[in-house]
Every structure is written in structure tokens, then in C-alpha cells.
N, C-alpha and C. Protein backbone atom coordinates (compact mmCIF):
# COMPACT_ATOMS: atom_id res chain seq x y z
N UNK A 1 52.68 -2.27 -52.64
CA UNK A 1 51.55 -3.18 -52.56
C UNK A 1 52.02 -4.58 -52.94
N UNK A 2 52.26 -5.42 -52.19
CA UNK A 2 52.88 -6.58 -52.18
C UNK A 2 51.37 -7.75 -52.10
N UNK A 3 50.76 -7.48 -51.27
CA UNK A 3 49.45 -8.37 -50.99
C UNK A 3 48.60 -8.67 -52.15
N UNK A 4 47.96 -9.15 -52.35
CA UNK A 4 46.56 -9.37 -53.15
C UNK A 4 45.64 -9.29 -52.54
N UNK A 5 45.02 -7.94 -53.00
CA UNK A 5 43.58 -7.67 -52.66
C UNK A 5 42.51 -7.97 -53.78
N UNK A 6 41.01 -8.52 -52.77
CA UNK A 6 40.44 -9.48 -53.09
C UNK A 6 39.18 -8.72 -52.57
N UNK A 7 38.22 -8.04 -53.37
CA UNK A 7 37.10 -7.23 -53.05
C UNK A 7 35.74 -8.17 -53.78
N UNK A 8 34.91 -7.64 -53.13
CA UNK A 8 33.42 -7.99 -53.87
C UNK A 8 32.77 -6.87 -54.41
N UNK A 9 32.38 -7.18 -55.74
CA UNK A 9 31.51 -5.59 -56.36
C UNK A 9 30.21 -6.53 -56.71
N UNK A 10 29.25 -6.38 -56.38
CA UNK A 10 27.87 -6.66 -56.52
C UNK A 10 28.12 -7.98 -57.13
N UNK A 11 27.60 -8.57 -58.43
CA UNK A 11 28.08 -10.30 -58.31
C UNK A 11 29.18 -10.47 -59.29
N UNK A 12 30.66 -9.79 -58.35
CA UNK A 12 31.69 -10.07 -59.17
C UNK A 12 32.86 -10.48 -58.17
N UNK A 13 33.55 -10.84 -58.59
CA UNK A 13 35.20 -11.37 -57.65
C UNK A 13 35.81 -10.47 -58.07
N UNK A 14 36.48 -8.81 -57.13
CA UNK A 14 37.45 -8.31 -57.93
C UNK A 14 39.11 -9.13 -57.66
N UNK A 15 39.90 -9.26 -58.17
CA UNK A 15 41.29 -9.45 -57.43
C UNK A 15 42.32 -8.54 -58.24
N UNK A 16 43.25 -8.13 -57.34
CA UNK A 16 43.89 -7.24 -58.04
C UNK A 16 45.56 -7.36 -57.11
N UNK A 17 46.61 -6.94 -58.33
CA UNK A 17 47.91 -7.74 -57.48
C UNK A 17 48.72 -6.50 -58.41
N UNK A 18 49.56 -6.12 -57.73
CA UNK A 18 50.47 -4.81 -58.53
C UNK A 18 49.60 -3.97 -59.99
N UNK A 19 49.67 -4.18 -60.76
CA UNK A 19 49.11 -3.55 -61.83
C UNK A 19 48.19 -4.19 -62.33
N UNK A 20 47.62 -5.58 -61.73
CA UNK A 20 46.63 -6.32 -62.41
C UNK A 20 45.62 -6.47 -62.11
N UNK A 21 44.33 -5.98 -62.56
CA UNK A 21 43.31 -6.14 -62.10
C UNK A 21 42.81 -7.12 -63.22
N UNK A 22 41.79 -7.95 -62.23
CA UNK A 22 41.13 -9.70 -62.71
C UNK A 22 39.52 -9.39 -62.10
N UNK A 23 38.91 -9.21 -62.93
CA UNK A 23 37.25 -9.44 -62.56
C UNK A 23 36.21 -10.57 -62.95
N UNK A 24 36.15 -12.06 -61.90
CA UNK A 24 34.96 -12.93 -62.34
C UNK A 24 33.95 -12.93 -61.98
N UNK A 25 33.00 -12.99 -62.50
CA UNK A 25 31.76 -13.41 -62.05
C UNK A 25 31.69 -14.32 -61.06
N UNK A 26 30.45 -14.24 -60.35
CA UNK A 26 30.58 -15.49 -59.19
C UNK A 26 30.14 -16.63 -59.58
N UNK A 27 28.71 -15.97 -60.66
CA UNK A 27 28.34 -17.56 -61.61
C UNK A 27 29.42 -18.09 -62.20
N UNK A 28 30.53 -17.70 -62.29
CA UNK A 28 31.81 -18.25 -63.04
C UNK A 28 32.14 -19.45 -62.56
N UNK A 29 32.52 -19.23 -61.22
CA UNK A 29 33.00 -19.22 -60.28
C UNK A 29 32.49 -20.96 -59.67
N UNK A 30 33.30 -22.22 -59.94
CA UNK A 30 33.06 -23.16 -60.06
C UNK A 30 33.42 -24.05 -58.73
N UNK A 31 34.30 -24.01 -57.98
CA UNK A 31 34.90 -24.48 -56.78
C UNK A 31 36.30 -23.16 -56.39
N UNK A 32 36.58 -23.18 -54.87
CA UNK A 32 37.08 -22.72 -54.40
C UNK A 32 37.84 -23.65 -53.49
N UNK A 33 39.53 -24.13 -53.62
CA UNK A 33 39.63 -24.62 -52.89
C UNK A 33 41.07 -24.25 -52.03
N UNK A 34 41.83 -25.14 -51.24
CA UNK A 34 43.38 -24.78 -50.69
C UNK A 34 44.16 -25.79 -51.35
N UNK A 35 45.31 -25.01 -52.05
CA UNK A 35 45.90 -25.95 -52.84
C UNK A 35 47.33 -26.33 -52.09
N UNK A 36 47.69 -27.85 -52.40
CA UNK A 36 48.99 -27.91 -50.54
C UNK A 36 50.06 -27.59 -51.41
N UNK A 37 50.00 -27.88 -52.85
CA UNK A 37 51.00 -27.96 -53.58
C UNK A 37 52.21 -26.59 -53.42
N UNK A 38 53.20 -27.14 -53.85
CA UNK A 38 54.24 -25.96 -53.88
C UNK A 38 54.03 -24.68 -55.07
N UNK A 39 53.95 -25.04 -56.12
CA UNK A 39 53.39 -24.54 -57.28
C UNK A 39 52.18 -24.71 -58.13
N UNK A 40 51.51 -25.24 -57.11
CA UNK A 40 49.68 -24.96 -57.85
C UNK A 40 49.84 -26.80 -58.22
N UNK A 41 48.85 -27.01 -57.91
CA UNK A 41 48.57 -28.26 -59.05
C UNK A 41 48.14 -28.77 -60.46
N UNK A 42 47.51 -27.12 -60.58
CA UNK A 42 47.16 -27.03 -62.22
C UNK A 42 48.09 -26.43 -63.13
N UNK A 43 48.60 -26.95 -63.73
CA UNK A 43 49.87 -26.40 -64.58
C UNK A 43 49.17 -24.77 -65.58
N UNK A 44 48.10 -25.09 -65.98
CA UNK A 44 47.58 -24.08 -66.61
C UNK A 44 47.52 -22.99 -66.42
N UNK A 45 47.21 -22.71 -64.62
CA UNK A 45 46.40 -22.04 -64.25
C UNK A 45 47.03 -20.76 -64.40
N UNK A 46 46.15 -19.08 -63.92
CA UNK A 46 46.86 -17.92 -63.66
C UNK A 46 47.25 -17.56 -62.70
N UNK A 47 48.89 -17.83 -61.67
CA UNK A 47 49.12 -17.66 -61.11
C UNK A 47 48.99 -16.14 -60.48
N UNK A 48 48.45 -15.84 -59.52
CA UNK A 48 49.07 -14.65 -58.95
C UNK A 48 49.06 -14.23 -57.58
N UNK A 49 50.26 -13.37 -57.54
CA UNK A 49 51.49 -13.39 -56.39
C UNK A 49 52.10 -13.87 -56.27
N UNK A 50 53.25 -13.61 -54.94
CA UNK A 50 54.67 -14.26 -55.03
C UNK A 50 54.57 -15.89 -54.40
N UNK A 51 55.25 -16.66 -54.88
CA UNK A 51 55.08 -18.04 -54.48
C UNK A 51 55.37 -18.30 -52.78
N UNK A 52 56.88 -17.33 -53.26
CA UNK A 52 58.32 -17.43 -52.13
C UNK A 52 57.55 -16.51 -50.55
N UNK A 53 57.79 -17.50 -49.99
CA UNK A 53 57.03 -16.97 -48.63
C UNK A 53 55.35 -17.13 -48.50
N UNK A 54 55.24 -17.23 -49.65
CA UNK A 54 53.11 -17.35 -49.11
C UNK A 54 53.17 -19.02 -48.31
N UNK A 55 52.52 -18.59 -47.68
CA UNK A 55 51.65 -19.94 -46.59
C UNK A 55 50.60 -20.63 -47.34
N UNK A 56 49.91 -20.07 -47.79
CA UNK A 56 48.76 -20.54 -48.97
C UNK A 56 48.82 -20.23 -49.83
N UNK A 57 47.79 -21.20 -50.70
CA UNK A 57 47.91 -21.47 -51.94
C UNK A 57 46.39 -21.00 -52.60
N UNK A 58 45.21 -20.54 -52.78
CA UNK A 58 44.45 -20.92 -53.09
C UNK A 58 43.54 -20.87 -54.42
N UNK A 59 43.03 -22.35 -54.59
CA UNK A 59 42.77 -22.39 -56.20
C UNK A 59 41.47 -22.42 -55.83
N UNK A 60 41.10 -21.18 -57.88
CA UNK A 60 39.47 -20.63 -57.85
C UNK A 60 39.42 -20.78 -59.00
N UNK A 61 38.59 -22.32 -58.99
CA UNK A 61 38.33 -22.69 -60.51
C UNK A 61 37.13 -22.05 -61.09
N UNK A 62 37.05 -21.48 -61.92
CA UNK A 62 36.12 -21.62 -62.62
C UNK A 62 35.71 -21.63 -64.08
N UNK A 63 34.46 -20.89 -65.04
CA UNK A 63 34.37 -22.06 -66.19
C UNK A 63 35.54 -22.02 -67.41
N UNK A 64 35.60 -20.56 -67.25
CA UNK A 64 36.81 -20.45 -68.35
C UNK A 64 38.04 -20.69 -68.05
N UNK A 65 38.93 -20.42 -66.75
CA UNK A 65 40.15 -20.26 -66.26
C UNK A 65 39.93 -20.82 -65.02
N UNK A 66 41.13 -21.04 -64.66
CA UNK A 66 41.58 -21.66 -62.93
C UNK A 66 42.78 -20.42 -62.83
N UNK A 67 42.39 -19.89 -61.37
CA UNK A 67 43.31 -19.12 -60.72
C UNK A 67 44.13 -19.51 -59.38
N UNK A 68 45.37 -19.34 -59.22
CA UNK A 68 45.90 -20.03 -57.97
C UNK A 68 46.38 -18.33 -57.21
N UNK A 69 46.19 -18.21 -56.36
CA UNK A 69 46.22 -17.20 -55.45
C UNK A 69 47.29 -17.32 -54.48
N UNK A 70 48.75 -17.14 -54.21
CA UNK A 70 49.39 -17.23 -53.24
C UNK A 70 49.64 -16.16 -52.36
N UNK A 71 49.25 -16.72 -51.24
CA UNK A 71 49.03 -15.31 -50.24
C UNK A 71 49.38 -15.71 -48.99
N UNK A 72 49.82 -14.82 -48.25
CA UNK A 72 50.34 -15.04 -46.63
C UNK A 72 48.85 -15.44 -46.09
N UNK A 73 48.84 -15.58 -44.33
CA UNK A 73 48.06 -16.02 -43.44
C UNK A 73 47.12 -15.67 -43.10
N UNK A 74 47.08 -13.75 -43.33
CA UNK A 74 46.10 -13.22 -43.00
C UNK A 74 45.51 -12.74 -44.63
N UNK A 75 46.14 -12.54 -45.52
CA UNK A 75 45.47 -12.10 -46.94
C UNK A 75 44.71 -13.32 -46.59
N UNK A 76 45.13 -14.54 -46.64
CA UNK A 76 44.27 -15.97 -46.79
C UNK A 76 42.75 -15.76 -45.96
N UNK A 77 42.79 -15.17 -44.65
CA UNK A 77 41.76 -15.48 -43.89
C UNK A 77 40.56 -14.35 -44.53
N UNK A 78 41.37 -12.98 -44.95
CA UNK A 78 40.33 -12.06 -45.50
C UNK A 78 39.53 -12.67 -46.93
N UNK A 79 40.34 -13.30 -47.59
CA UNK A 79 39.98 -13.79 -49.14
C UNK A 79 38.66 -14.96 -48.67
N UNK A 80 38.94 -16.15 -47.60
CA UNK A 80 38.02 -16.40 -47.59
C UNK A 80 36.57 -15.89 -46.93
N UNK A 81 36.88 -14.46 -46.17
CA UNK A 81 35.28 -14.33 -45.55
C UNK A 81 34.72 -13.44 -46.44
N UNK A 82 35.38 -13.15 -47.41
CA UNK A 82 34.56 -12.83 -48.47
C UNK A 82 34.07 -13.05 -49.58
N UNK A 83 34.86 -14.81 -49.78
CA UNK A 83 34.53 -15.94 -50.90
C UNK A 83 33.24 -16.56 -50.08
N UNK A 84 32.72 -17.03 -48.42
CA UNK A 84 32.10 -17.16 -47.89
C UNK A 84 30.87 -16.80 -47.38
């Protein structure tokens, strides 16, 4: 399991990446955006997945934490029709 999968459970964001499962709320859940940067633009943030080879980047701020999501072309297109 190399991908990051990115599910919806009633009003939650699941994401989950090798052994890690991450559950936010959507009220959390503050902006969603595409980040161009090579390594995130938020130094803080919780990276997850592999940098090397993802096409996208995408950062999911919200109130407590910022998450940067690096994911190939098609993880990217599924993550957003279900952030959408």
C-alpha cells in the first residue's frame, strides 16, 4: 500500500498511509488547497506520503494542524471528489 487513501465517514476526513490512520473533522477543516511547492510550504505541517515522484502536493489546513498530502495524479483526482 503505497497510495494514500482518503475516505469519508459521516462528518469526518478519514486518511490513512501505511500504518497511519489520521481522522478530522470537517468542521476542522479550514481551507483545502494545491500546494506547488517542492516540500510543502508550511514547515510545520504533517507530512504524509512519499515526496519523490508525487505530482501533487495537497495542503488541508485546519484549526489545530495543517496536513500536506503528496500523492500521484489519480490519488489527487479521487481525494478531491470527495473533499468536494
Amino acid at each position: 500500500m503505497l497510495g494514500i487513501k482518503v475516505d469519508k465517514s459521516e462528518n469526518k476526513l478519514v486518511k490513512r498511509w501505511q500504518f497511519t490512520k489520521v481522522v478530522v473533522p470537517f468542521a476542522d477543516i479550514v481551507e483545502v488547497a494545491f500546494d506547488p511547492t517542492y516540500a510543502g510550504s508550511d514547515k510545520t505541517a504533517i507530512r504524509i506520503g512519499i515526496p519523490y515522484g508525487a505530482t501533487n502536493r495537497l495542503l488541508i489546513r485546519t484549526k489545530i494542524t495543517n496536513y500536506i498530502l503528496f500523492t500521484t495524479n489519480a490519488e489527487f483526482l479521487e481525494i478531491k471528489s470527495i473533499l468536494l
